[in-house]
Structure formats: C-alpha cells, structure tokens
PDB file of N, CA and C in Angstrom:
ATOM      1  N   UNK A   1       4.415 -20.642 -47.127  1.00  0.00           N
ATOM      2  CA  UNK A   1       3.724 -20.026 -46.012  1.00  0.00           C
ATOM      3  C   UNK A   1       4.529 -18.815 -45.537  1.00  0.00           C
ATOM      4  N   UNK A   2       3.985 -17.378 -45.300  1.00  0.00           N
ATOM      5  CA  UNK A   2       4.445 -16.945 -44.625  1.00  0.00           C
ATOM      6  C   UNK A   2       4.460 -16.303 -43.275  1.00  0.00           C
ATOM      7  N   UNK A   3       5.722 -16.478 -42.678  1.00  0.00           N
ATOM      8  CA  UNK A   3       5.507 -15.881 -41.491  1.00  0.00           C
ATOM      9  C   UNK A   3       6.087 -14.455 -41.033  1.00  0.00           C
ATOM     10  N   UNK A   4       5.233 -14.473 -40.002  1.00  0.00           N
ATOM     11  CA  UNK A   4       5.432 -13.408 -39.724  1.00  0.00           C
ATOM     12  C   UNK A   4       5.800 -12.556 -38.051  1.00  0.00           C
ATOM     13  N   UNK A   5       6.660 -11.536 -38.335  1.00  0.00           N
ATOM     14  CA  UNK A   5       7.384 -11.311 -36.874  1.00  0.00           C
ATOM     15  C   UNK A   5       6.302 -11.699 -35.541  1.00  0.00           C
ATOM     16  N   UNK A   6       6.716 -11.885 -34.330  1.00  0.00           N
ATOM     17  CA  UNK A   6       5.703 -11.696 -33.531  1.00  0.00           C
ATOM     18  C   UNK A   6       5.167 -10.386 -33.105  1.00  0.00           C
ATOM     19  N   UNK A   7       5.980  -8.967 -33.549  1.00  0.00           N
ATOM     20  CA  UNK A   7       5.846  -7.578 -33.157  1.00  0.00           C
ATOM     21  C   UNK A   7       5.321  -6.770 -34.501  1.00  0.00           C
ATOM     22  N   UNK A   8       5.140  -7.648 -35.006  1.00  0.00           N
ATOM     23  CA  UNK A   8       4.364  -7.038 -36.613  1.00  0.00           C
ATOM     24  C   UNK A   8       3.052  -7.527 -36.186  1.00  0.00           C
ATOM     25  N   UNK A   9       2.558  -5.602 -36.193  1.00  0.00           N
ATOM     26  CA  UNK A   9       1.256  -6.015 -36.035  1.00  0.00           C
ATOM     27  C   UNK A   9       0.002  -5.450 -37.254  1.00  0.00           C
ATOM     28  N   UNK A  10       0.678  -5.601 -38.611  1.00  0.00           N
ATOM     29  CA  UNK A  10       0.478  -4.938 -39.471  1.00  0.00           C
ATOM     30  C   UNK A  10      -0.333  -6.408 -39.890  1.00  0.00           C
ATOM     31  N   UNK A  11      -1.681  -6.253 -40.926  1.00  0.00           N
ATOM     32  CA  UNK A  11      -2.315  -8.027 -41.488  1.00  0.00           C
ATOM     33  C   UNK A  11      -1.818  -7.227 -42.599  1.00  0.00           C
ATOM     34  N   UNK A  12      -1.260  -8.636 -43.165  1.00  0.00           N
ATOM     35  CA  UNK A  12      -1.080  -8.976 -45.026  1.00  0.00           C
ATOM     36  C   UNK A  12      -2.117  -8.330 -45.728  1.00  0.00           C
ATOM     37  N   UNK A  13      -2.165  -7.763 -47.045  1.00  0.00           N
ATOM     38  CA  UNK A  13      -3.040  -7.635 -47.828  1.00  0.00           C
ATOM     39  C   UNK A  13      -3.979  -8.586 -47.813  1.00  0.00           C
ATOM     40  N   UNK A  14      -3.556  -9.422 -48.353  1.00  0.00           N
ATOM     41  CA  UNK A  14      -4.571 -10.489 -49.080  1.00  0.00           C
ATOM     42  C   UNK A  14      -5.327 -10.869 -47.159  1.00  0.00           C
ATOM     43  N   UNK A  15      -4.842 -10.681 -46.235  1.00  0.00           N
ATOM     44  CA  UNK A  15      -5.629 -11.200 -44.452  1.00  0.00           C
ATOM     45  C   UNK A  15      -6.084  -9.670 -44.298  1.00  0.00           C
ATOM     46  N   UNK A  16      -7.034  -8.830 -44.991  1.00  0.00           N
ATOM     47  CA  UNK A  16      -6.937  -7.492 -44.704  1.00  0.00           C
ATOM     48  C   UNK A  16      -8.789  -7.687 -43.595  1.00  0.00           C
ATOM     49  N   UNK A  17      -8.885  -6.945 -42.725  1.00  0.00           N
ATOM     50  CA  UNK A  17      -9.322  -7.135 -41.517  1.00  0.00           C
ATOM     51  C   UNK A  17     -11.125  -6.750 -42.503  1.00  0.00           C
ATOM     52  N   UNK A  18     -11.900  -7.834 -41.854  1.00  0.00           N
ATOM     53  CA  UNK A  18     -13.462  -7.560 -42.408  1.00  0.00           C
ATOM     54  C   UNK A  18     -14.255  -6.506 -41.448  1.00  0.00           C
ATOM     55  N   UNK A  19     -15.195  -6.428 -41.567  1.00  0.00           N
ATOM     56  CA  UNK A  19     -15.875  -5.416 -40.740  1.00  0.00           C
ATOM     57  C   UNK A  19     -16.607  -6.431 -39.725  1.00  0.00           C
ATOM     58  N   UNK A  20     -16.454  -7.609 -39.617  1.00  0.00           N
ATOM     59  CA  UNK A  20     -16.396  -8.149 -37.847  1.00  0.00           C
ATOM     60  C   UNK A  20     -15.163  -8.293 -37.222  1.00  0.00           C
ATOM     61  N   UNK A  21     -14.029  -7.828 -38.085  1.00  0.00           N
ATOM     62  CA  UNK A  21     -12.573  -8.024 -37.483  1.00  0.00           C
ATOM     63  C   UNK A  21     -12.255  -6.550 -36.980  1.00  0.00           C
ATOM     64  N   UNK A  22     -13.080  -5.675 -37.292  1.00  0.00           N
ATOM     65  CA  UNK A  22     -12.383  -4.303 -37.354  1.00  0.00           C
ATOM     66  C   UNK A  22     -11.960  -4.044 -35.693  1.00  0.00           C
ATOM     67  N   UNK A  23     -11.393  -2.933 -36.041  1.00  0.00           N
ATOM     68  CA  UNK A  23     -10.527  -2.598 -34.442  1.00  0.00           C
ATOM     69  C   UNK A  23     -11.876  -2.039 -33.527  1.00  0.00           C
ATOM     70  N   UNK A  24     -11.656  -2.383 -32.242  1.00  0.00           N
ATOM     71  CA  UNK A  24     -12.693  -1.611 -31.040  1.00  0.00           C
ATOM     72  C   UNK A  24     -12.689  -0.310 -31.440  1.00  0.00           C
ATOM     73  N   UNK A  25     -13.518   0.805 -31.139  1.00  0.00           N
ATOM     74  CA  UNK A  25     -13.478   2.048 -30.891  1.00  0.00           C
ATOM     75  C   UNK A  25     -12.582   2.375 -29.695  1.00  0.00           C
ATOM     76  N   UNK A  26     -11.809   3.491 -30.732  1.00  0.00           N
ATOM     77  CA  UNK A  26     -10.913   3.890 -29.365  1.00  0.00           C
ATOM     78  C   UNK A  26      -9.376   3.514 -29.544  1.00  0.00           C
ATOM     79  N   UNK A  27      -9.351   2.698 -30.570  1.00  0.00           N
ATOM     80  CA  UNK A  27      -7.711   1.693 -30.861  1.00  0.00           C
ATOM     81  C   UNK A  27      -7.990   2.279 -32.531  1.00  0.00           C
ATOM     82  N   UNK A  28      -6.606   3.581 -32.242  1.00  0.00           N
ATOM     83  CA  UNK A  28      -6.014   4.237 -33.173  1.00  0.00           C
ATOM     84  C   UNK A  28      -6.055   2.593 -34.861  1.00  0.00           C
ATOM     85  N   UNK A  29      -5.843   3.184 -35.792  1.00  0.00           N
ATOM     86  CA  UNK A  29      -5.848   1.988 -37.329  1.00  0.00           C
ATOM     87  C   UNK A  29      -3.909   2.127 -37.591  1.00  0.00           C
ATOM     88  N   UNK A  30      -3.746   0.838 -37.228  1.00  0.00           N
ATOM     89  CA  UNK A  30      -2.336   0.405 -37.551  1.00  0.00           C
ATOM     90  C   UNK A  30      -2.162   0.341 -35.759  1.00  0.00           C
ATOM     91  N   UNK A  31      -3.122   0.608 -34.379  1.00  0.00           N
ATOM     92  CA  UNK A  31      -2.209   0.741 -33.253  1.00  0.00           C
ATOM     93  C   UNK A  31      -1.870  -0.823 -32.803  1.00  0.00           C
ATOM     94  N   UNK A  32      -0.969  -1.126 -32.558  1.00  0.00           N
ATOM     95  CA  UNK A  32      -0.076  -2.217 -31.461  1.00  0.00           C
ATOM     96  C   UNK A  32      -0.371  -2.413 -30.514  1.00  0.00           C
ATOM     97  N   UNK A  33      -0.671  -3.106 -29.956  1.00  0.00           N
ATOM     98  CA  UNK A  33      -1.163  -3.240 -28.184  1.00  0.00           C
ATOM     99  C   UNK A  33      -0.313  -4.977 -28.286  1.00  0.00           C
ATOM    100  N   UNK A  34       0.720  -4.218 -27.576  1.00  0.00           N
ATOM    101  CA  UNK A  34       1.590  -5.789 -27.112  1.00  0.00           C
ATOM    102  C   UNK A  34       1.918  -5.342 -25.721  1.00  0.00           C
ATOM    103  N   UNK A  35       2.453  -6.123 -25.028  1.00  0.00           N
ATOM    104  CA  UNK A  35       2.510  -6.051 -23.259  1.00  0.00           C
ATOM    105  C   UNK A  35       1.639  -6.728 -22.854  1.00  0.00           C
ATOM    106  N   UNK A  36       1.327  -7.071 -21.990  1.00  0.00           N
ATOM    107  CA  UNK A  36       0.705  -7.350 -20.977  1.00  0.00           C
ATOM    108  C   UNK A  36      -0.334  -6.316 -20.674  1.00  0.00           C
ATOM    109  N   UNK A  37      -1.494  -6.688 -19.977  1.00  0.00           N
ATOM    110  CA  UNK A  37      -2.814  -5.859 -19.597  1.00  0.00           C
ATOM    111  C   UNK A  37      -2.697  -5.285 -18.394  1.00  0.00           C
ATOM    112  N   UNK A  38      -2.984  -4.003 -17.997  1.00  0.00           N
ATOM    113  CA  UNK A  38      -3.248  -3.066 -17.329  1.00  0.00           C
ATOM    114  C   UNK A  38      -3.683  -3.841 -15.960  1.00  0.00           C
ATOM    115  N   UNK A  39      -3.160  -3.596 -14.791  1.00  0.00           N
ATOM    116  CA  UNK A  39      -3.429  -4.307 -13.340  1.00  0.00           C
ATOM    117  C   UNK A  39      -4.228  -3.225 -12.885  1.00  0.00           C
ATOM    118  N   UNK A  40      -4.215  -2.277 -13.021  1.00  0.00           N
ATOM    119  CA  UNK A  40      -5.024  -1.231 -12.095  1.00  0.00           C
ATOM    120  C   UNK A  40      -5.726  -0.404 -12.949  1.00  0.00           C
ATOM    121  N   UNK A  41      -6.832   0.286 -12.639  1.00  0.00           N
ATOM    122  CA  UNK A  41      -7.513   0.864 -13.548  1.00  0.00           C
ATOM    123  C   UNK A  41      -7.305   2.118 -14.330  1.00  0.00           C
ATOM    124  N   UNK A  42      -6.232   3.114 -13.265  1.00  0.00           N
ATOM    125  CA  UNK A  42      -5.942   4.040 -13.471  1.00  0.00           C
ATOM    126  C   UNK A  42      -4.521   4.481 -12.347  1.00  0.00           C
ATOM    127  N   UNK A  43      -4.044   5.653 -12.419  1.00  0.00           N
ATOM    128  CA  UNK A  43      -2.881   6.298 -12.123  1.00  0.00           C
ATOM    129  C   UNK A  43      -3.468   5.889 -10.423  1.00  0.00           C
ATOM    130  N   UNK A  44      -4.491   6.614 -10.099  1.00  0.00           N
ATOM    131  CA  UNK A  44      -5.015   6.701  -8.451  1.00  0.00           C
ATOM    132  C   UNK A  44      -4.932   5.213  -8.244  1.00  0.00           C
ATOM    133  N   UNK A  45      -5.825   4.192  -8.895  1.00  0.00           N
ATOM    134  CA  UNK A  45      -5.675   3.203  -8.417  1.00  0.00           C
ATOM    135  C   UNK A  45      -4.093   2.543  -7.927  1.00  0.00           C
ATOM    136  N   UNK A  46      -3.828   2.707  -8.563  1.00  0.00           N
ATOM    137  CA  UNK A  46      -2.266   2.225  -8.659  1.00  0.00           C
ATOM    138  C   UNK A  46      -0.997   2.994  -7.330  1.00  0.00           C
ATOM    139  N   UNK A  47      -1.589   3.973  -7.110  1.00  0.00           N
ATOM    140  CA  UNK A  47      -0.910   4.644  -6.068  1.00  0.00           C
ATOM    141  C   UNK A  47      -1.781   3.938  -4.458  1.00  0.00           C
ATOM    142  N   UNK A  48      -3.254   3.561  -4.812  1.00  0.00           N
ATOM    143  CA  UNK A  48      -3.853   3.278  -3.632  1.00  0.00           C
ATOM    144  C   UNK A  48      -3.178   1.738  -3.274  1.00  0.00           C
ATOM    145  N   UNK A  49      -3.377   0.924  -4.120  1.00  0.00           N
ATOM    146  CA  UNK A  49      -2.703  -0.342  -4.269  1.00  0.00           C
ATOM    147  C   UNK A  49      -0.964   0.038  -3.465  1.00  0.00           C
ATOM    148  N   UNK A  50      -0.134   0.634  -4.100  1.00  0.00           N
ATOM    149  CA  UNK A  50       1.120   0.956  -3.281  1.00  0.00           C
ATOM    150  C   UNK A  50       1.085   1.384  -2.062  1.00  0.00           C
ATOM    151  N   UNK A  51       0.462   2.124  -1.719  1.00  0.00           N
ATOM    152  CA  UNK A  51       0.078   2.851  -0.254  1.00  0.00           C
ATOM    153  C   UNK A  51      -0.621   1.658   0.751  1.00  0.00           C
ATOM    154  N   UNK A  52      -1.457   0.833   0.139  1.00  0.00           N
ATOM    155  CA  UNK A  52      -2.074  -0.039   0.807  1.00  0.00           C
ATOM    156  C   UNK A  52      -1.230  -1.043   1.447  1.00  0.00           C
ATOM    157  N   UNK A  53       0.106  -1.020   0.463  1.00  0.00           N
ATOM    158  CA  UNK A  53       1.371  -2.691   0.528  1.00  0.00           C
ATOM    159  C   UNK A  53       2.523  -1.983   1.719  1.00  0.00           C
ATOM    160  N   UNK A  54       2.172  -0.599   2.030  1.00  0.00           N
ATOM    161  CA  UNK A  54       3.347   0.209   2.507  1.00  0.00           C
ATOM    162  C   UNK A  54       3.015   0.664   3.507  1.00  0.00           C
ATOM    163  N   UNK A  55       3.568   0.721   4.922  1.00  0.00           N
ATOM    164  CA  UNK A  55       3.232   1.691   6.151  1.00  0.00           C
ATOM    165  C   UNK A  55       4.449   2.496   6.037  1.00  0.00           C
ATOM    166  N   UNK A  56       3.711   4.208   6.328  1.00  0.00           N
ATOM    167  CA  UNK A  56       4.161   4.925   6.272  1.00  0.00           C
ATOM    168  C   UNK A  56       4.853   5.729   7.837  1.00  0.00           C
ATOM    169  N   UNK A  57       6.007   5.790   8.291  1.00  0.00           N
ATOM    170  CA  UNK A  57       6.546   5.993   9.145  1.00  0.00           C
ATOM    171  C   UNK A  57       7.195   7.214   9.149  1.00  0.00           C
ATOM    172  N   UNK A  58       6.553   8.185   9.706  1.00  0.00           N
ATOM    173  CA  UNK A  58       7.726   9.958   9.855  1.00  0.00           C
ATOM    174  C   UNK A  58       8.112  10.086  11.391  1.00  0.00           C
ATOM    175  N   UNK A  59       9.398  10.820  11.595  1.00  0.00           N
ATOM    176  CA  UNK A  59       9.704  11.036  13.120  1.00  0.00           C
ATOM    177  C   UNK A  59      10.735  12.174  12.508  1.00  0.00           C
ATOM    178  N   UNK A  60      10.868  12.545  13.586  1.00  0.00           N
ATOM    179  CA  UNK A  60      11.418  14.044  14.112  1.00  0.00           C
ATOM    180  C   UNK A  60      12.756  13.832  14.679  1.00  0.00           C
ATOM    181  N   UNK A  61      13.849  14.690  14.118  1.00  0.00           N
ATOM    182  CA  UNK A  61      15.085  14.870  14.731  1.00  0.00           C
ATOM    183  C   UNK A  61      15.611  15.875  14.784  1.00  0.00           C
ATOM    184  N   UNK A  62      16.939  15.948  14.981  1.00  0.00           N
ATOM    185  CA  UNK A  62      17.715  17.432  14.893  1.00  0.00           C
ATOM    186  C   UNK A  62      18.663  17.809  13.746  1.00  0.00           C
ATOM    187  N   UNK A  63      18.331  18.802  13.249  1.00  0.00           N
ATOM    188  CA  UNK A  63      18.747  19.482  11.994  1.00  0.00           C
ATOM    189  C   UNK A  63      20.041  18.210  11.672  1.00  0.00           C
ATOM    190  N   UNK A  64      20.654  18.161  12.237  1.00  0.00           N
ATOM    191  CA  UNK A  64      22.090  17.752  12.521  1.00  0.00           C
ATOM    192  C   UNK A  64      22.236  16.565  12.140  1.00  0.00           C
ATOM    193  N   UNK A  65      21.458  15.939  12.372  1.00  0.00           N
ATOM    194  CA  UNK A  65      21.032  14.508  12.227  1.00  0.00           C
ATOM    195  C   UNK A  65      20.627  14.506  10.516  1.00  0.00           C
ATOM    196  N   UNK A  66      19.408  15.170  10.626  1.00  0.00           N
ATOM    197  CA  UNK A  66      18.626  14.849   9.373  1.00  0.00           C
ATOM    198  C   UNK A  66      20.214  15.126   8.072  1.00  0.00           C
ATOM    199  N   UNK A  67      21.234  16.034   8.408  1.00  0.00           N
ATOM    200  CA  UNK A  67      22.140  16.425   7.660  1.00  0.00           C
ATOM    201  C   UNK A  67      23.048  15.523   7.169  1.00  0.00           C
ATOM    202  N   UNK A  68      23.165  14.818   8.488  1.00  0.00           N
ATOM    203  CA  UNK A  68      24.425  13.562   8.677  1.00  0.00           C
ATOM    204  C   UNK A  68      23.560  12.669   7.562  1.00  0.00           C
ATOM    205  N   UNK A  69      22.232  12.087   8.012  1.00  0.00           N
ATOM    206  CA  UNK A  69      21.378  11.293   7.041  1.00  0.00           C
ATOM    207  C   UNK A  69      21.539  11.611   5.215  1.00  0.00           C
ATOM    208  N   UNK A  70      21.128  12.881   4.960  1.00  0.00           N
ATOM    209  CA  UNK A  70      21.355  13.529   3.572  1.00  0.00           C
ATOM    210  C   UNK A  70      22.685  13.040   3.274  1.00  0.00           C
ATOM    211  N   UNK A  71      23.898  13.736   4.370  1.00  0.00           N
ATOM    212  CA  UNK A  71      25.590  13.370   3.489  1.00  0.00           C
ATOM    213  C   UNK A  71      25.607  12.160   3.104  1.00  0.00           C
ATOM    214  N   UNK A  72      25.303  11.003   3.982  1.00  0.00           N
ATOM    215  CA  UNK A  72      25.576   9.674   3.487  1.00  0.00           C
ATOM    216  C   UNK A  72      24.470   9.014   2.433  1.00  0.00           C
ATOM    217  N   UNK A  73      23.889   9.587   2.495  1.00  0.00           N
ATOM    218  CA  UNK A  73      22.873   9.357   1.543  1.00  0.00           C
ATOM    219  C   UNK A  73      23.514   9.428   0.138  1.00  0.00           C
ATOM    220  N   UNK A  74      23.952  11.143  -0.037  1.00  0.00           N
ATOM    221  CA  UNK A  74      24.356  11.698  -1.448  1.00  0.00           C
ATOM    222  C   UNK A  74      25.991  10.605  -1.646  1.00  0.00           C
ATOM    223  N   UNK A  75      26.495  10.092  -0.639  1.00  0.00           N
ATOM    224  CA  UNK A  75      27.757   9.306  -0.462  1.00  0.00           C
ATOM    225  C   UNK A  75      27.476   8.102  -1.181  1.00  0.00           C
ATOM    226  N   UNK A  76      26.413   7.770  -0.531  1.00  0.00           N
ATOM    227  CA  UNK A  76      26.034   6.226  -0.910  1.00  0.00           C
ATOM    228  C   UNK A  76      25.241   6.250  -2.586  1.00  0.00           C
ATOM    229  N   UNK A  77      24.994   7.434  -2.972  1.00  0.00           N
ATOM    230  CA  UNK A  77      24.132   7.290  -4.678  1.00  0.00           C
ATOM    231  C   UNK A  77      22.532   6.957  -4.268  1.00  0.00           C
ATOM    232  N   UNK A  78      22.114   7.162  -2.879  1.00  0.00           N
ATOM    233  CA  UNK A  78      20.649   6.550  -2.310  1.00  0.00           C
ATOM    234  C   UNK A  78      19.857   7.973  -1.787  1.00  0.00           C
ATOM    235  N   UNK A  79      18.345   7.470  -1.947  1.00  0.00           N
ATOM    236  CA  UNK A  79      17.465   8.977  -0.758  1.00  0.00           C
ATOM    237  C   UNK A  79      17.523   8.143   0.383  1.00  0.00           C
ATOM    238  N   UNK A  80      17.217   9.097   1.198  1.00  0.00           N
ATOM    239  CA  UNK A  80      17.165   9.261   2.286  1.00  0.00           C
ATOM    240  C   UNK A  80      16.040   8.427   2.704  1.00  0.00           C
ATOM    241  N   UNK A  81      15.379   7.793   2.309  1.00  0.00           N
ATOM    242  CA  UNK A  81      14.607   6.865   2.431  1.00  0.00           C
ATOM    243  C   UNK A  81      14.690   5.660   2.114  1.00  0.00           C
ATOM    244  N   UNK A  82      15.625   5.281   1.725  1.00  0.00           N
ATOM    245  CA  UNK A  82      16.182   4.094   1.124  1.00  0.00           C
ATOM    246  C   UNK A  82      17.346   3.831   2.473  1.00  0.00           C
ATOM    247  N   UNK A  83      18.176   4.976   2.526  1.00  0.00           N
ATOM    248  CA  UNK A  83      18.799   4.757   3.901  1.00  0.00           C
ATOM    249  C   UNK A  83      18.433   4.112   5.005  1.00  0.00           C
ATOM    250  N   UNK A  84      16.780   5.275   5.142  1.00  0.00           N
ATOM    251  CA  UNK A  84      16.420   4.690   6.417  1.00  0.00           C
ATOM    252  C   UNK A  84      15.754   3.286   6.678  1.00  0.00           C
ATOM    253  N   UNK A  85      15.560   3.117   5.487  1.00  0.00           N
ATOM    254  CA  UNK A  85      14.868   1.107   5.058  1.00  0.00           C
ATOM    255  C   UNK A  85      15.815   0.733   5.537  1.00  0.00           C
ATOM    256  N   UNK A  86      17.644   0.635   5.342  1.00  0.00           N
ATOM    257  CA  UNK A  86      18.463   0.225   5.588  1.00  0.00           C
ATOM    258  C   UNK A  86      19.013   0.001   6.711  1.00  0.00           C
ATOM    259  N   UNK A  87      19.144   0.826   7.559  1.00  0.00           N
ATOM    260  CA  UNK A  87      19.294   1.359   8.730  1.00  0.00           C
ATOM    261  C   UNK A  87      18.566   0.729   9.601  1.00  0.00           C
ATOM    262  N   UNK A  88      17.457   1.105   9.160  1.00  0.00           N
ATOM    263  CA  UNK A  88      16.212   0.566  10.369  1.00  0.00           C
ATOM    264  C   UNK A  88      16.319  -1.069   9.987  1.00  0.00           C
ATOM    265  N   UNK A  89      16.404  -1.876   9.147  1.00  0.00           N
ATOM    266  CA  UNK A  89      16.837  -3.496   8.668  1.00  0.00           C
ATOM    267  C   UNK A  89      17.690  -3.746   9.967  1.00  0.00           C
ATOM    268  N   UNK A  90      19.277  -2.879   9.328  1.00  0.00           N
ATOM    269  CA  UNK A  90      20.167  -3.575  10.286  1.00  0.00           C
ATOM    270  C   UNK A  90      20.043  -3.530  11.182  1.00  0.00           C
ATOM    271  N   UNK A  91      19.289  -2.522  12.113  1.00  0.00           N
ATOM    272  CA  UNK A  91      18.974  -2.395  13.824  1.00  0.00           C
ATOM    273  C   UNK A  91      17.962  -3.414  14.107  1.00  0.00           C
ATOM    274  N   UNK A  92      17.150  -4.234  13.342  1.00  0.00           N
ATOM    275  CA  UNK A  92      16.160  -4.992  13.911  1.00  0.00           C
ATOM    276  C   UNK A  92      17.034  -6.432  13.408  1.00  0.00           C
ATOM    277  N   UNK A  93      17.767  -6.610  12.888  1.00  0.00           N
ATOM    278  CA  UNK A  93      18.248  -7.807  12.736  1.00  0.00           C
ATOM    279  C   UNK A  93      18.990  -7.984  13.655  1.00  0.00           C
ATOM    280  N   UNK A  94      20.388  -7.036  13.915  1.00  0.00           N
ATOM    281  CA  UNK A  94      21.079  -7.009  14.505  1.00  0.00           C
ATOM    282  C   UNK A  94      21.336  -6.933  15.901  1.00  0.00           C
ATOM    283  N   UNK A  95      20.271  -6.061  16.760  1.00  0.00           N
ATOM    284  CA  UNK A  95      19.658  -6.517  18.294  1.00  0.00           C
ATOM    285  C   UNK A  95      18.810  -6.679  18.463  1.00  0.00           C
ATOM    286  N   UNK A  96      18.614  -7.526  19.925  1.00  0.00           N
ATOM    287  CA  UNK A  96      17.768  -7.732  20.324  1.00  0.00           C
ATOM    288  C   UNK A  96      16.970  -6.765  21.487  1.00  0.00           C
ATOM    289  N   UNK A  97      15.836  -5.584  20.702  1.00  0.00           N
ATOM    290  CA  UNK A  97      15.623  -4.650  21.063  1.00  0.00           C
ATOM    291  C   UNK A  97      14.931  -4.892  22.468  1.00  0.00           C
ATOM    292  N   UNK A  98      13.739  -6.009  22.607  1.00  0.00           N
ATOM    293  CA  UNK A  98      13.121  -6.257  23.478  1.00  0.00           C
ATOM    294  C   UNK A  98      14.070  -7.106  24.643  1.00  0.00           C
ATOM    295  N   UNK A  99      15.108  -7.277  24.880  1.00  0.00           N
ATOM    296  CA  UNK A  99      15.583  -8.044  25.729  1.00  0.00           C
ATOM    297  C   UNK A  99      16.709  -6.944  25.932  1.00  0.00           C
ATOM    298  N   UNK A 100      17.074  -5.994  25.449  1.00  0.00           N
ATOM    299  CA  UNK A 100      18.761  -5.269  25.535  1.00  0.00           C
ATOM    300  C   UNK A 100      18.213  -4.174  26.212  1.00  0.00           C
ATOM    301  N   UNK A 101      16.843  -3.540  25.424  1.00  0.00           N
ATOM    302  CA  UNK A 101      16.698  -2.332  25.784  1.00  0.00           C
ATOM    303  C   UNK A 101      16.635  -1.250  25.018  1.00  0.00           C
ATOM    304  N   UNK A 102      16.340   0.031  25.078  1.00  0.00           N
ATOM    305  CA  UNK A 102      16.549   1.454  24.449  1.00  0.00           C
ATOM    306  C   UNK A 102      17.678   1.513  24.542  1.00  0.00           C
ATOM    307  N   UNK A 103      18.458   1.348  25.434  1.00  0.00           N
ATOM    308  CA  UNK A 103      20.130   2.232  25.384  1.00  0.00           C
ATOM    309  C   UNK A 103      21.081   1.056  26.129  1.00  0.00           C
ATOM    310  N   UNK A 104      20.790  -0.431  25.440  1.00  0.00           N
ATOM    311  CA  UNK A 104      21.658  -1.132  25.657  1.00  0.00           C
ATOM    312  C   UNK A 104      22.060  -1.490  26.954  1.00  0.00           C
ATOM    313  N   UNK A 105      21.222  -1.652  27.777  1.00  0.00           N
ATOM    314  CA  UNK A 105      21.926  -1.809  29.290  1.00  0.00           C
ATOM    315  C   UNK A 105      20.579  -2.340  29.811  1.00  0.00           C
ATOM    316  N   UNK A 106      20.013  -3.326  30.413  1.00  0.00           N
ATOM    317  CA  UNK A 106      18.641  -3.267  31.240  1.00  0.00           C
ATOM    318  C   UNK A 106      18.965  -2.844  32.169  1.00  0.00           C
ATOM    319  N   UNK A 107      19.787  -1.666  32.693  1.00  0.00           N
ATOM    320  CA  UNK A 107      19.759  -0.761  34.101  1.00  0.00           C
ATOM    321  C   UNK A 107      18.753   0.096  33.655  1.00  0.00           C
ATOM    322  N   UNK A 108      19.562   0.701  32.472  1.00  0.00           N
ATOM    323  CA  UNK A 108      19.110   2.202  32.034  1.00  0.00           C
ATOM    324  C   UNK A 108      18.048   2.211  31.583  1.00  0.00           C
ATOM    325  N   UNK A 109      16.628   1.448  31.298  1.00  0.00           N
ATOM    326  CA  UNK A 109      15.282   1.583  30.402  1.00  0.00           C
ATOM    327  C   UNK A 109      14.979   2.675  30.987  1.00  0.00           C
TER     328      UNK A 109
END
C-alpha cells in the first residue's frame, strides 16, 4: 500500500482524477488548498468584523505629551497605541477612579 504525505496534493497515476472528480472552476490543475476555510468573505468584511470587536477612542493633547508618548514608545519596541492600551489598563486597575476622583483628592473634583 502506498502512502502518501498529508501535503501531497498531487493523485497517483494509476488514482488519476475522472471527469466527476475534476477540479471546480476556478482551482488552478495541480492547485493545493490546505488551511483551513476562509471566515469572512472578503478583505472589507474582515476589517468590519475587527472594527465591530473594537471601540475606537481619540483625544487631544499637547505636542509635548504626544512626544513624551512617541519616545517611550520607540524605547519600549511598541506604537503608540499599544502604549496607550497599556497605560490606560494600568490606570483602571490600579485606582479607584470613581471613589478617588480626577486628581486624587475628593476636595479637588
């Protein structure tokens, strides 16, 4: 008996494909289709699906800031968006915003 690789997707002579075996239209003769099947239909779909799993958050600062953000960024090997995932994590783990306050004091709200 022989066998054969699981990534050989070539048939034996003598197993050579009949004309109810033949390939779909559209699937190149000799093409491979191994992986797993397509989740989204297309490029758009696939970006709508991501956008849908993601809220998108922009705010405004001072040059100065956004700069300080970039240095440690290029420091750390990360964007600047990965930072601010980070950042913004440790501030919500780390206080307790609704009981401390904006600026840490319940005098000052």
């Amino acid at each position: 008996m022989h066998q054969t690789s699981l990534l050989d997707c070539t048939p034996r002579a003598a197993e050579a494909p009949t004309q109810a075996m033949a390939a779909p239209a559209g699937v190149g003769s000799g093409a491979c289709s191994v992986g797993r099947p397509a989740v989204h239909a297309d490029a758009a779909a696939r970006v709508r699906a991501f956008r849908a799993n993601r809220a998108r958050i922009d705010y405004t600062d001072k040059p100065e800031i956004a700069a300080t953000l970039d240095a440690i960024a290029d420091q750390l090997g990360c964007s600047r968006n990965e930072l601010m995932q980070s950042i913004t994590r440790f501030a919500l783990t780390n206080r307790n915003w609704k009981q401390v306050g904006l600026y840490g004091s319940k005098g000052l709200q």
